[in-house]
PDB file of N, CA and C in Angstrom:
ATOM      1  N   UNK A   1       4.576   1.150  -0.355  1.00  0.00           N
ATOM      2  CA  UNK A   1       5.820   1.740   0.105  1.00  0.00           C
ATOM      3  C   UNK A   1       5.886   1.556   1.617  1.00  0.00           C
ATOM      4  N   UNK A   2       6.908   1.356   2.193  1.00  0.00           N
ATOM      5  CA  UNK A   2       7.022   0.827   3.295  1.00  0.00           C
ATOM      6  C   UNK A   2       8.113   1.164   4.667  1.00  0.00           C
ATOM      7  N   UNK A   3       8.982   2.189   3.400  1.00  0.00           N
ATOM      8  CA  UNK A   3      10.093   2.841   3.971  1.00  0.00           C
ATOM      9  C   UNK A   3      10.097   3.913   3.233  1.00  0.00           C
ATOM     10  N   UNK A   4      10.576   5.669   3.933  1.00  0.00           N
ATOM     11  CA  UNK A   4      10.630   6.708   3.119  1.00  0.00           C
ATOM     12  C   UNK A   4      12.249   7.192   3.320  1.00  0.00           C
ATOM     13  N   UNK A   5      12.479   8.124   2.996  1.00  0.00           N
ATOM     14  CA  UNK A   5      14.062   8.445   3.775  1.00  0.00           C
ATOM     15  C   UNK A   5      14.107   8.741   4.883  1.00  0.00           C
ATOM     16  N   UNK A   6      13.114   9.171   5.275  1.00  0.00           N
ATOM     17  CA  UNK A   6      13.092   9.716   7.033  1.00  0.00           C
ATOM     18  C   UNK A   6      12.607   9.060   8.099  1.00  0.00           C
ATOM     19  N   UNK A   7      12.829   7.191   7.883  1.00  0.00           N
ATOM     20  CA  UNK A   7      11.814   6.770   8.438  1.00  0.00           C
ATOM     21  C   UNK A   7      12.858   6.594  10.035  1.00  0.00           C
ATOM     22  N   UNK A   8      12.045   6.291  10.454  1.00  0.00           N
ATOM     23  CA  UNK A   8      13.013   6.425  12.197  1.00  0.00           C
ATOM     24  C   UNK A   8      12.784   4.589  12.706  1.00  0.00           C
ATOM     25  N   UNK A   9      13.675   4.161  13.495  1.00  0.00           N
ATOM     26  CA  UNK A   9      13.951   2.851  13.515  1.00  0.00           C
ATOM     27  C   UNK A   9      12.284   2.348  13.883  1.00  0.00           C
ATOM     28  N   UNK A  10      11.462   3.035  15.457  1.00  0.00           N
ATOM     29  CA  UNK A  10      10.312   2.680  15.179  1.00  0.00           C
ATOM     30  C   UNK A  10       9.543   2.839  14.087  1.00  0.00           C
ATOM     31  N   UNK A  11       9.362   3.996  13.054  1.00  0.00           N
ATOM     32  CA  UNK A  11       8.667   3.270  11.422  1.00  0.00           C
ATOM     33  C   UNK A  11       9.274   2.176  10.907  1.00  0.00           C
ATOM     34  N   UNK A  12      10.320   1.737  11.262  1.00  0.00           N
ATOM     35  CA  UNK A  12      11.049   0.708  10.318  1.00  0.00           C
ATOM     36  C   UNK A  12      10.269  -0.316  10.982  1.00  0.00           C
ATOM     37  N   UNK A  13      10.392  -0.466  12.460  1.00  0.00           N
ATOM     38  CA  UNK A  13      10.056  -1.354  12.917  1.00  0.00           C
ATOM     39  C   UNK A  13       8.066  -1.608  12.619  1.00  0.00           C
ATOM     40  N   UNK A  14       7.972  -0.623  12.378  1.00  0.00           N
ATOM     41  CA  UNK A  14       6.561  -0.819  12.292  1.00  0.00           C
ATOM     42  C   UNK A  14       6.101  -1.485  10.741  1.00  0.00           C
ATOM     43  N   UNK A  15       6.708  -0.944   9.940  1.00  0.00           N
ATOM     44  CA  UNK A  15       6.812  -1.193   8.468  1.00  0.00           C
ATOM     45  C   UNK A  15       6.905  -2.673   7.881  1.00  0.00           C
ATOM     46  N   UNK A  16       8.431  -3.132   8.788  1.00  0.00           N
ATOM     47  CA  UNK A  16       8.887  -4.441   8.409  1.00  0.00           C
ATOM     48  C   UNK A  16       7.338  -5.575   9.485  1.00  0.00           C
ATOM     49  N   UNK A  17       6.889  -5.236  10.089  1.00  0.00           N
ATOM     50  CA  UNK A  17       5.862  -6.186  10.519  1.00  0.00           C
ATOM     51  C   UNK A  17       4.538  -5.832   9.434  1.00  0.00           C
ATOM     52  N   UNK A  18       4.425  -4.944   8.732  1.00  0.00           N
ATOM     53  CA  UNK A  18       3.398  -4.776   8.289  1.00  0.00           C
ATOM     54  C   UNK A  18       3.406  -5.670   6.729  1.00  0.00           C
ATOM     55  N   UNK A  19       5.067  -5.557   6.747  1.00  0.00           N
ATOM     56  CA  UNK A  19       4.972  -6.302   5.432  1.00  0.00           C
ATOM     57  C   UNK A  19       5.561  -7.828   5.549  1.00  0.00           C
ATOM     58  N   UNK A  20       5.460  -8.184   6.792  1.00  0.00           N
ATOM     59  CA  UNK A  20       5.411  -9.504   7.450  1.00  0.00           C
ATOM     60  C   UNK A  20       4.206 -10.263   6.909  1.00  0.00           C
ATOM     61  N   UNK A  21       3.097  -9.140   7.589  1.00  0.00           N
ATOM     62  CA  UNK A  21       1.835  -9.681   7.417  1.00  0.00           C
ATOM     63  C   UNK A  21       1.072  -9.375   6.549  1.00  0.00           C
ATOM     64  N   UNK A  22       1.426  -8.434   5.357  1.00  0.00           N
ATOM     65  CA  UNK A  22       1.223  -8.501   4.364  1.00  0.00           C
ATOM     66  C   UNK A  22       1.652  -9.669   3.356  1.00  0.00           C
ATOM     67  N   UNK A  23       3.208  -9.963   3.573  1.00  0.00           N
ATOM     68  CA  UNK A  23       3.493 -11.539   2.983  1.00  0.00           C
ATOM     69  C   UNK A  23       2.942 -12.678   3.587  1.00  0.00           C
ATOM     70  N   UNK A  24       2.393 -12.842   4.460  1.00  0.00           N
ATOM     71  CA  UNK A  24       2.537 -14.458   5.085  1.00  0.00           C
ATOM     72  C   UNK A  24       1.135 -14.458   6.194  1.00  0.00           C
ATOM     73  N   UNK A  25       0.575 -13.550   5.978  1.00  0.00           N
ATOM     74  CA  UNK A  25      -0.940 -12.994   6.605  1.00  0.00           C
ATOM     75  C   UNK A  25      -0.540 -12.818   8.216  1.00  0.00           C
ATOM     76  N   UNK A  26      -1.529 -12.028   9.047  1.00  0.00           N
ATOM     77  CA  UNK A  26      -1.215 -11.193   9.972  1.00  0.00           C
ATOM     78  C   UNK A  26      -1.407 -12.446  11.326  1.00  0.00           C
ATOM     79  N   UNK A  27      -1.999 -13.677  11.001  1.00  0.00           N
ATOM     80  CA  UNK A  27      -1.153 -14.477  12.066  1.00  0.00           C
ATOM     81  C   UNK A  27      -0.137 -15.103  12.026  1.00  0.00           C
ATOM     82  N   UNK A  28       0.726 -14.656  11.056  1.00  0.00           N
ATOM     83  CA  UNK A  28       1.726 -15.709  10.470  1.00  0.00           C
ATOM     84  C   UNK A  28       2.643 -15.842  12.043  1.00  0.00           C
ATOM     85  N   UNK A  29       3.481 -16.421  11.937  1.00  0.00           N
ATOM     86  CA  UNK A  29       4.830 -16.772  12.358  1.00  0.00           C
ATOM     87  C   UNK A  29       5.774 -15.921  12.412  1.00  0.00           C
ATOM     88  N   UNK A  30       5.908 -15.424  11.507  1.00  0.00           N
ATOM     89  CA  UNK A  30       6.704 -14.304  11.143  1.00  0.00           C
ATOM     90  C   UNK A  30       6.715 -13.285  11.063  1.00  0.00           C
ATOM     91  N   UNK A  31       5.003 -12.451  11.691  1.00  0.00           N
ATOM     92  CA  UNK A  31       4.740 -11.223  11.780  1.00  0.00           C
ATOM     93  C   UNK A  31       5.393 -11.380  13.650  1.00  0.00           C
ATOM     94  N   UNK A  32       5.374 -12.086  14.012  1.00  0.00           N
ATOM     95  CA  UNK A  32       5.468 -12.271  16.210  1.00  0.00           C
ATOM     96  C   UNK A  32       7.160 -12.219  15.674  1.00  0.00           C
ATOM     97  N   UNK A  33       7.339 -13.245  14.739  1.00  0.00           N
ATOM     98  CA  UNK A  33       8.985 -13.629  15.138  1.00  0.00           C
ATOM     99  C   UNK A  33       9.814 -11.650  14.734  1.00  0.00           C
ATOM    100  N   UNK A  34       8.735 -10.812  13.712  1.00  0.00           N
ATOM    101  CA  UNK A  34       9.886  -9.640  13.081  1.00  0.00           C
ATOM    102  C   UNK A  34       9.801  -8.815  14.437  1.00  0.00           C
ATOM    103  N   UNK A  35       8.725  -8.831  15.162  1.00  0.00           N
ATOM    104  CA  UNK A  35       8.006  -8.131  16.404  1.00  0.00           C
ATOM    105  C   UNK A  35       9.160  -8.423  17.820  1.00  0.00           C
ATOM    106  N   UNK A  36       9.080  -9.600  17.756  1.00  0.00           N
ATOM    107  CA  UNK A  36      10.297  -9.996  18.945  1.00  0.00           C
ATOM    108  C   UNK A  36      11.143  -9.547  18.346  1.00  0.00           C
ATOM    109  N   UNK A  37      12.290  -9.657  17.580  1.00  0.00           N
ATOM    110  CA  UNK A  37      13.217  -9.143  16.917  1.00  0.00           C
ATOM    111  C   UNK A  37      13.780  -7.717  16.752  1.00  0.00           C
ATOM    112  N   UNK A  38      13.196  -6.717  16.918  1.00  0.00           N
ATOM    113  CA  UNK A  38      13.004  -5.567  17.187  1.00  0.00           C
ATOM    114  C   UNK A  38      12.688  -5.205  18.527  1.00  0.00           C
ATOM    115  N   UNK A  39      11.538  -5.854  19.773  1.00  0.00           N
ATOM    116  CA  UNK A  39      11.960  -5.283  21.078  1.00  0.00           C
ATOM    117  C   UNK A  39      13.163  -6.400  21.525  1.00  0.00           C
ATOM    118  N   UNK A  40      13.307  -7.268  20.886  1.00  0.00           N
ATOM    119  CA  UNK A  40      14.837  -7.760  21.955  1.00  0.00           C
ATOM    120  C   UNK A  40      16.237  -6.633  21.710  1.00  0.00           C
ATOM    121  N   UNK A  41      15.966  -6.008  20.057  1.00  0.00           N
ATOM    122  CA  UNK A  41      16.939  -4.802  20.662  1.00  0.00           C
ATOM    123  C   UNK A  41      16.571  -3.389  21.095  1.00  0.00           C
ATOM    124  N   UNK A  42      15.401  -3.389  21.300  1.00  0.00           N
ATOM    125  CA  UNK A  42      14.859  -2.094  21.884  1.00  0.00           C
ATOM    126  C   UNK A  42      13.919  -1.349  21.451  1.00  0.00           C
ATOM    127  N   UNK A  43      13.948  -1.531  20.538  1.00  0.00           N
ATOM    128  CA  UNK A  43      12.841  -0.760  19.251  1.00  0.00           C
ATOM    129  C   UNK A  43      11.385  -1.513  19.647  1.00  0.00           C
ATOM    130  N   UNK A  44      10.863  -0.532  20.289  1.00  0.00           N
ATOM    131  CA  UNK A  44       9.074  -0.663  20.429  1.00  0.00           C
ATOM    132  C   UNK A  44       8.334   0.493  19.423  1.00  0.00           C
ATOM    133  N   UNK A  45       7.081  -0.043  18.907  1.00  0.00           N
ATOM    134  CA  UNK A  45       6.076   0.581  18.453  1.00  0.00           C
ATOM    135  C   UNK A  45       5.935   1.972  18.987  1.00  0.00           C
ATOM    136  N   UNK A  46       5.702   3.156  17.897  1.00  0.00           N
ATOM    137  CA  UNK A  46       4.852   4.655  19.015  1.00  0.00           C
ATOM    138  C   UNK A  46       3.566   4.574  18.353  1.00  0.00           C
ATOM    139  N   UNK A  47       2.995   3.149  17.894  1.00  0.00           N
ATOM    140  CA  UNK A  47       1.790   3.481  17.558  1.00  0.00           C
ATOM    141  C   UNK A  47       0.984   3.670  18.983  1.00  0.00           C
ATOM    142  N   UNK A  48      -0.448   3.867  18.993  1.00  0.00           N
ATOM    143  CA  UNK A  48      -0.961   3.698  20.594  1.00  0.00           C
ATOM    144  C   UNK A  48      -1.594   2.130  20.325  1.00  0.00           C
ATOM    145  N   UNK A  49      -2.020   1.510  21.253  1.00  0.00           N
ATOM    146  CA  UNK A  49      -2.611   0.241  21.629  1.00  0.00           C
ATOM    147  C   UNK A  49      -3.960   0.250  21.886  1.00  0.00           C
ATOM    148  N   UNK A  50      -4.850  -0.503  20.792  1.00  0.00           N
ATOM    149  CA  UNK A  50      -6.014  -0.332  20.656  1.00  0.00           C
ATOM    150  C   UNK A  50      -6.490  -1.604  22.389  1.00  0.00           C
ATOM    151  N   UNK A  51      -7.517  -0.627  22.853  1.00  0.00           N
ATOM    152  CA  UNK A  51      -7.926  -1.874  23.736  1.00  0.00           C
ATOM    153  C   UNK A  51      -6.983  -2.022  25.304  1.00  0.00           C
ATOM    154  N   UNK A  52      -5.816  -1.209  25.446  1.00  0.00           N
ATOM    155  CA  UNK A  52      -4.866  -1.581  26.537  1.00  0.00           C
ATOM    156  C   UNK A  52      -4.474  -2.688  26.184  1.00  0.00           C
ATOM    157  N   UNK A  53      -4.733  -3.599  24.998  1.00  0.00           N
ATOM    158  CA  UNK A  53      -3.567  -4.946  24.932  1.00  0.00           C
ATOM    159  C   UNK A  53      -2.683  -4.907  23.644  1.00  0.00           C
ATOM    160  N   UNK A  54      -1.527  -5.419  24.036  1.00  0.00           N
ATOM    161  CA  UNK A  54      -0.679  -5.134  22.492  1.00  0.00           C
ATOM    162  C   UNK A  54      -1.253  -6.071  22.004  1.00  0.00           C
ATOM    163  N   UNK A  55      -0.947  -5.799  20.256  1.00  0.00           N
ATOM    164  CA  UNK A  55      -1.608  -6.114  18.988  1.00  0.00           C
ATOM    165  C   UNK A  55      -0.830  -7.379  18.320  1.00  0.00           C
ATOM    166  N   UNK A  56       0.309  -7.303  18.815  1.00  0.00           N
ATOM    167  CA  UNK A  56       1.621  -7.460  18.192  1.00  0.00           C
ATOM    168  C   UNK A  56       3.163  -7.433  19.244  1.00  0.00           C
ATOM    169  N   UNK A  57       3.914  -8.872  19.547  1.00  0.00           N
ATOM    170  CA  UNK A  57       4.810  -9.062  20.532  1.00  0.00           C
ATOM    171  C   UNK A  57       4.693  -9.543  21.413  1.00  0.00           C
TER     172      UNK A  57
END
């Protein structure tokens, strides 16, 4: 499950990369391309950042 009713645009945003890289494995192409796609309209992660470097974007 990947979406609930209450999910807020950052869970969405977090969700739809997870099942990026759940389809197409976590270096795909398409886990960076759903990642850009979401901060070009604003929507960043509230996960925290393992390490001080993003994971993802």
């Amino acid at each position: 499950v990947y979406f609930t009713p209450n999910v807020t645009f950052s869970q969405a945003r977090d969700a739809m990369i997870k099942a990026a890289a759940d389809l197409y494995g976590a270096d795909g192409v398409e886990v960076k391309t759903v990642a850009q796609s979401w901060t070009a309209v604003g929507v960043e992660s509230k996960k925290p950042v393992k390490g001080g470097t993003k994971l993802i974007g």
